[in-house]
C-alpha atoms as a PDB file:
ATOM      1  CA  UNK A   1      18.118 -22.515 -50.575  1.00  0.00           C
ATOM      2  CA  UNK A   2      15.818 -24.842 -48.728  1.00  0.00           C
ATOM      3  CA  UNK A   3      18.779 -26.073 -46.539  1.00  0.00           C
ATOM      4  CA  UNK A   4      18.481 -22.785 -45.372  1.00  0.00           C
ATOM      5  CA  UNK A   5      15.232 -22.171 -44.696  1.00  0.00           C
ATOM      6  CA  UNK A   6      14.967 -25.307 -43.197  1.00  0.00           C
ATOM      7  CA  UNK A   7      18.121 -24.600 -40.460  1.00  0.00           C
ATOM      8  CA  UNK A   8      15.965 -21.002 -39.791  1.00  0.00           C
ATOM      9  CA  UNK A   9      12.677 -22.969 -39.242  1.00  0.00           C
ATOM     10  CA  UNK A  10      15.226 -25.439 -36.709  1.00  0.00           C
ATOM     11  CA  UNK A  11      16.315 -22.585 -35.031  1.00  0.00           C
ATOM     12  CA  UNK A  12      12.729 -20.582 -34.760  1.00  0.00           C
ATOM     13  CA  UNK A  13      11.589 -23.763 -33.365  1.00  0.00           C
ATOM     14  CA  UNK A  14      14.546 -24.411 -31.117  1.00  0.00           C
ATOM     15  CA  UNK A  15      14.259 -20.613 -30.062  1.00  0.00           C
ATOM     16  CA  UNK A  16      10.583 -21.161 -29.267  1.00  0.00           C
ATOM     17  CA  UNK A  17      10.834 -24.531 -27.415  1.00  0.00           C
ATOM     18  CA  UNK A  18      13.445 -23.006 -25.308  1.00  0.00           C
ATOM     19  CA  UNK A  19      11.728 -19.679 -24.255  1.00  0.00           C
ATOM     20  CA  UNK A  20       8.581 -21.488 -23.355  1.00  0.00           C
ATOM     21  CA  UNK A  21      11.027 -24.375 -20.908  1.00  0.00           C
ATOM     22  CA  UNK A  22      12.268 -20.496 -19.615  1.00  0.00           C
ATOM     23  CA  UNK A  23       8.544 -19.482 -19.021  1.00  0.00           C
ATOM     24  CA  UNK A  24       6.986 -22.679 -17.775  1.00  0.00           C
ATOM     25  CA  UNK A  25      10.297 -23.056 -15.058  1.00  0.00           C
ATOM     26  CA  UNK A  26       9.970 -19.127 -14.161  1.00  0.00           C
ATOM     27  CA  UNK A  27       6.149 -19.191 -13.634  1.00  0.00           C
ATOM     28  CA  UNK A  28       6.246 -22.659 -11.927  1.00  0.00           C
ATOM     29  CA  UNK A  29       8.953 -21.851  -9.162  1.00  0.00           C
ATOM     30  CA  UNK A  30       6.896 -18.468  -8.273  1.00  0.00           C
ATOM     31  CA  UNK A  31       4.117 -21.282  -7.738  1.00  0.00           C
ATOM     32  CA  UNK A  32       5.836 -23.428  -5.796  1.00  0.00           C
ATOM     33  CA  UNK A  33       7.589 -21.164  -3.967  1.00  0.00           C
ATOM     34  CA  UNK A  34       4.490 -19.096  -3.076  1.00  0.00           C
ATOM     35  CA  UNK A  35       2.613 -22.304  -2.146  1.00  0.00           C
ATOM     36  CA  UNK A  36       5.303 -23.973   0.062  1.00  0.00           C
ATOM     37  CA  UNK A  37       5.710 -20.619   2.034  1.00  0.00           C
ATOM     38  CA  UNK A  38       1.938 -20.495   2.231  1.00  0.00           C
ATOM     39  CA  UNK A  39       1.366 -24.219   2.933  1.00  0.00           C
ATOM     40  CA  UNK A  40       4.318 -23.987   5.962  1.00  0.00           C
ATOM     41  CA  UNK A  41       2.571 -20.728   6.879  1.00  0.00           C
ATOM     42  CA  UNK A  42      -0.431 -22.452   7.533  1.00  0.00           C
ATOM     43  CA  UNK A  43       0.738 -25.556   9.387  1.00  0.00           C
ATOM     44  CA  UNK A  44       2.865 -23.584  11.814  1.00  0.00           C
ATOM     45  CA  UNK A  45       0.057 -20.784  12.272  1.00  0.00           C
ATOM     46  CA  UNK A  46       2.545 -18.550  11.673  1.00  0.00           C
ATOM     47  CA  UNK A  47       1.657 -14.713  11.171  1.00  0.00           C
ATOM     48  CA  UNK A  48      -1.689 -13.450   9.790  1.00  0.00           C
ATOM     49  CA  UNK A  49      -2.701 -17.216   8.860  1.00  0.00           C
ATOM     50  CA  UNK A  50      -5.212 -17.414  12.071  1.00  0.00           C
ATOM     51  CA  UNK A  51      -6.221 -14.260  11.640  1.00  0.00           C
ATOM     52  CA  UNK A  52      -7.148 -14.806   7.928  1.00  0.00           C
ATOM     53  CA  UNK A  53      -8.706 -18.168   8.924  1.00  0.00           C
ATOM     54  CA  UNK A  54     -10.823 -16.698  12.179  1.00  0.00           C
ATOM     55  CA  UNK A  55     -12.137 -13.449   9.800  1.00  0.00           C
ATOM     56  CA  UNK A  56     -13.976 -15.670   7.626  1.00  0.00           C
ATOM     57  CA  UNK A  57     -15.594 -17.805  10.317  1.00  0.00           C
ATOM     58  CA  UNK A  58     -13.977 -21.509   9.633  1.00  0.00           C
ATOM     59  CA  UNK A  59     -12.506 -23.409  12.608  1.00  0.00           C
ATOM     60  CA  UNK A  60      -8.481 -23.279  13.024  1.00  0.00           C
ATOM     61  CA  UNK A  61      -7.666 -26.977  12.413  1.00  0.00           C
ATOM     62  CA  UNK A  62      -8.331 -25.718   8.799  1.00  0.00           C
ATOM     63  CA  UNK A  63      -4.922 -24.524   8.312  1.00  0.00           C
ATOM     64  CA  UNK A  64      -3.174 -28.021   8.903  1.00  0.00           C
ATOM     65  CA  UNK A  65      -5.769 -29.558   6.285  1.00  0.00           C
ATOM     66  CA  UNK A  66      -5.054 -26.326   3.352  1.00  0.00           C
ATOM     67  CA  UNK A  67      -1.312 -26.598   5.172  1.00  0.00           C
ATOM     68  CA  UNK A  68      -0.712 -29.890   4.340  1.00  0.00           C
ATOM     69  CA  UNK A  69      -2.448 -30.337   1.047  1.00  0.00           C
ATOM     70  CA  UNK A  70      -0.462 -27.644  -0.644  1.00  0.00           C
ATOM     71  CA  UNK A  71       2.887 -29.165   0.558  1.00  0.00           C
ATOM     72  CA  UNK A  72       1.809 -32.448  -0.948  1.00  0.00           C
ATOM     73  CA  UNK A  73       0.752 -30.535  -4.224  1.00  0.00           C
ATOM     74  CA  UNK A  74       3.711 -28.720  -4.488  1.00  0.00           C
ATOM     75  CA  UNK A  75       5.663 -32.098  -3.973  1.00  0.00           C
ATOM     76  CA  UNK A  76       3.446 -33.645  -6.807  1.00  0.00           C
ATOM     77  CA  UNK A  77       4.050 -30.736  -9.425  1.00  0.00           C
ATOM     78  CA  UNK A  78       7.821 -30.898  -9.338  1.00  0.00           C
ATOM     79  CA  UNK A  79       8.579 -34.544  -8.601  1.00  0.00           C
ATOM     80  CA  UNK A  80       9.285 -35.677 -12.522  1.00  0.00           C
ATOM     81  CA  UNK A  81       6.503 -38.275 -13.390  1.00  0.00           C
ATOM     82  CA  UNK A  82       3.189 -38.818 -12.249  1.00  0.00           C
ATOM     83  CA  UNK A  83       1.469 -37.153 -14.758  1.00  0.00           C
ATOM     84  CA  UNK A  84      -1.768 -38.060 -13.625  1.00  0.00           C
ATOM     85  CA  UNK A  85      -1.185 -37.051 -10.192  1.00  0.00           C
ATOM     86  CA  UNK A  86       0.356 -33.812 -11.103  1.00  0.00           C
ATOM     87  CA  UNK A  87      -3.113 -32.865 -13.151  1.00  0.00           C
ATOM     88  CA  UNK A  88      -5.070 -33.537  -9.496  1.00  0.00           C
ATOM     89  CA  UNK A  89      -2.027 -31.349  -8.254  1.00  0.00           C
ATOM     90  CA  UNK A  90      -2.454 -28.679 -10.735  1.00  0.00           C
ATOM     91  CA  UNK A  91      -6.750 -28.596 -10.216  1.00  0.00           C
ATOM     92  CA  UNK A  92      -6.256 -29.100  -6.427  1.00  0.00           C
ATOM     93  CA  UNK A  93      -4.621 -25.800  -6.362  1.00  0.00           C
ATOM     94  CA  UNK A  94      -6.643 -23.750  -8.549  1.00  0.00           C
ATOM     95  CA  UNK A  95      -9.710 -24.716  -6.127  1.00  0.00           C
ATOM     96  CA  UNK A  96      -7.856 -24.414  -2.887  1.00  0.00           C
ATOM     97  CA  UNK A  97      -6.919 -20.262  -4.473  1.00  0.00           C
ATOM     98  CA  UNK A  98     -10.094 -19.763  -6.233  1.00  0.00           C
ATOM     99  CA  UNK A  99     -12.399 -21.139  -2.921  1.00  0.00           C
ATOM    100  CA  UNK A 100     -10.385 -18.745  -0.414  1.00  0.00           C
ATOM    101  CA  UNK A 101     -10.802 -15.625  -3.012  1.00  0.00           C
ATOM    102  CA  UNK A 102     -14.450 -16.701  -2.886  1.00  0.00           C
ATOM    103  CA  UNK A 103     -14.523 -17.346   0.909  1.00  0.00           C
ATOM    104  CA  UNK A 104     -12.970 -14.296   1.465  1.00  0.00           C
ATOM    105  CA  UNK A 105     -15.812 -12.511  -0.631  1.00  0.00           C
ATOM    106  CA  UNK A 106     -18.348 -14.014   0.969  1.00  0.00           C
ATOM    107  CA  UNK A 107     -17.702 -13.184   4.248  1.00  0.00           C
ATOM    108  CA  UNK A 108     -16.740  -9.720   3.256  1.00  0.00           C
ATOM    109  CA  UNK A 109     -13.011  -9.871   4.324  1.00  0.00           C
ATOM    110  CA  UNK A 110     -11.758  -8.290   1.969  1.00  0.00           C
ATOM    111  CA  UNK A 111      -8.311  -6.951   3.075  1.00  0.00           C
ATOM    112  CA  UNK A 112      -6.506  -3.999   2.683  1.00  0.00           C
ATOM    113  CA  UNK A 113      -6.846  -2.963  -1.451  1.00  0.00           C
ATOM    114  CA  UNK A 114      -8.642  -6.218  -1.940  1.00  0.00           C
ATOM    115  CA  UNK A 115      -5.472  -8.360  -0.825  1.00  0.00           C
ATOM    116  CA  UNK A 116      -7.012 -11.150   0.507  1.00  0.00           C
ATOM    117  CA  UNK A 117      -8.872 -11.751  -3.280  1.00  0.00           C
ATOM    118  CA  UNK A 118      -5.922 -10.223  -5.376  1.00  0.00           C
ATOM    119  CA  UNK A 119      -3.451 -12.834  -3.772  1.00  0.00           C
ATOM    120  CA  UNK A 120      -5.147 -16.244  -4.160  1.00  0.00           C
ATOM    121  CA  UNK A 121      -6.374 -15.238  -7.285  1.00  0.00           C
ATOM    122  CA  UNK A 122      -2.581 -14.352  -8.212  1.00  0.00           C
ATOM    123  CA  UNK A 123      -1.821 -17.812  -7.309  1.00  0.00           C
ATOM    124  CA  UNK A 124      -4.821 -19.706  -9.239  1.00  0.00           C
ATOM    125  CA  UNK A 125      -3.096 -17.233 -12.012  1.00  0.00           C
ATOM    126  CA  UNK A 126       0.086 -18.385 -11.872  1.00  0.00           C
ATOM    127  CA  UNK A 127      -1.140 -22.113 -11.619  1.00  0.00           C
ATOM    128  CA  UNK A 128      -2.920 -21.676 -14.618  1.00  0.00           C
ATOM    129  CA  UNK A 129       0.285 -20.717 -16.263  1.00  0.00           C
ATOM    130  CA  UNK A 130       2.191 -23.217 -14.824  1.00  0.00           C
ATOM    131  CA  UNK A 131       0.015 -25.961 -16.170  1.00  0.00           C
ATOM    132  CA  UNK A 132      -0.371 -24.406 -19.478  1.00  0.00           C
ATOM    133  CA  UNK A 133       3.222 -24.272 -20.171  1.00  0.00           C
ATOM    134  CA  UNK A 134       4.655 -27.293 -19.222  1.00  0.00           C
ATOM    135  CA  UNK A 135       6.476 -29.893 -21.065  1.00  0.00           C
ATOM    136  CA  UNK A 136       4.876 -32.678 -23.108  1.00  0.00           C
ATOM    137  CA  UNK A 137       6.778 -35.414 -20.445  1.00  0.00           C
ATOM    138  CA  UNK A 138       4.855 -33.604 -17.593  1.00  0.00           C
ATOM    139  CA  UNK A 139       1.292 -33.611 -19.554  1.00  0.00           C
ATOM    140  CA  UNK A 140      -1.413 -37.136 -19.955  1.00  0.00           C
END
């Protein structure tokens, strides 16, 4: 009887461990994609970036700096290792999305249905996840 209840508890766990590799992998590519498309955004000026940039009052070289960092952060979170560097990685972002949510209250700028807030905080969001969720070889 106990071999059995001890091969369900194996497979609960196994079960578990595996849906939350599922989750952390899921929410951490939406990062990373998101990021990398915003951090190339940024460097190349591309689309609304100067726009976004201009509204809130800050000079343009600011997107190579915010470009550029979130490349490297993305680059820290999913380069295996570096557990230390991926926690600076991990609180880097959540500052860079929380500060232009905040910027972009500040100054009012809004967007259209509160996107420019909704969006970085969606990103801080799934950061938060991201970190939460991953694996003990990617944690201090």
């Amino acid at each position: 009887m106990s071999t059995i209840i001890s091969a369900e508890t194996t497979v609960k766990e196994e079960t578990r461990h595996r849906g939350k590799t599922i989750a952390y992998w899921t929410f951490t590519l939406l990062l990373v994609i998101s990021i990398t498309l915003s951090g190339i955004g940024q460097l190349m000026r591309y689309g609304g970036n100067v726009d976004l940039v201009k509204n809130i009052g800050f000079p343009l070289y600011v997107t190579s700096i915010l470009g550029t960092w979130k490349l490297l952060g993305v680059i820290a979170i999913i380069v295996p290792g570096f557990p230390r560097l991926k926690e600076w990685a991990y609180a880097g972002i959540f500052f860079l999305m929380t500060g232009a949510a905040l910027s972009h209250a500040f100054a009012d700028d809004y967007g259209d249905y509160g996107f420019n807030l909704i969006l970085p905080l969606f990103y801080a969001a799934l950061n938060i996840a991201s970190w939460a969720l991953r694996p003990g070889s990617r944690k201090m």
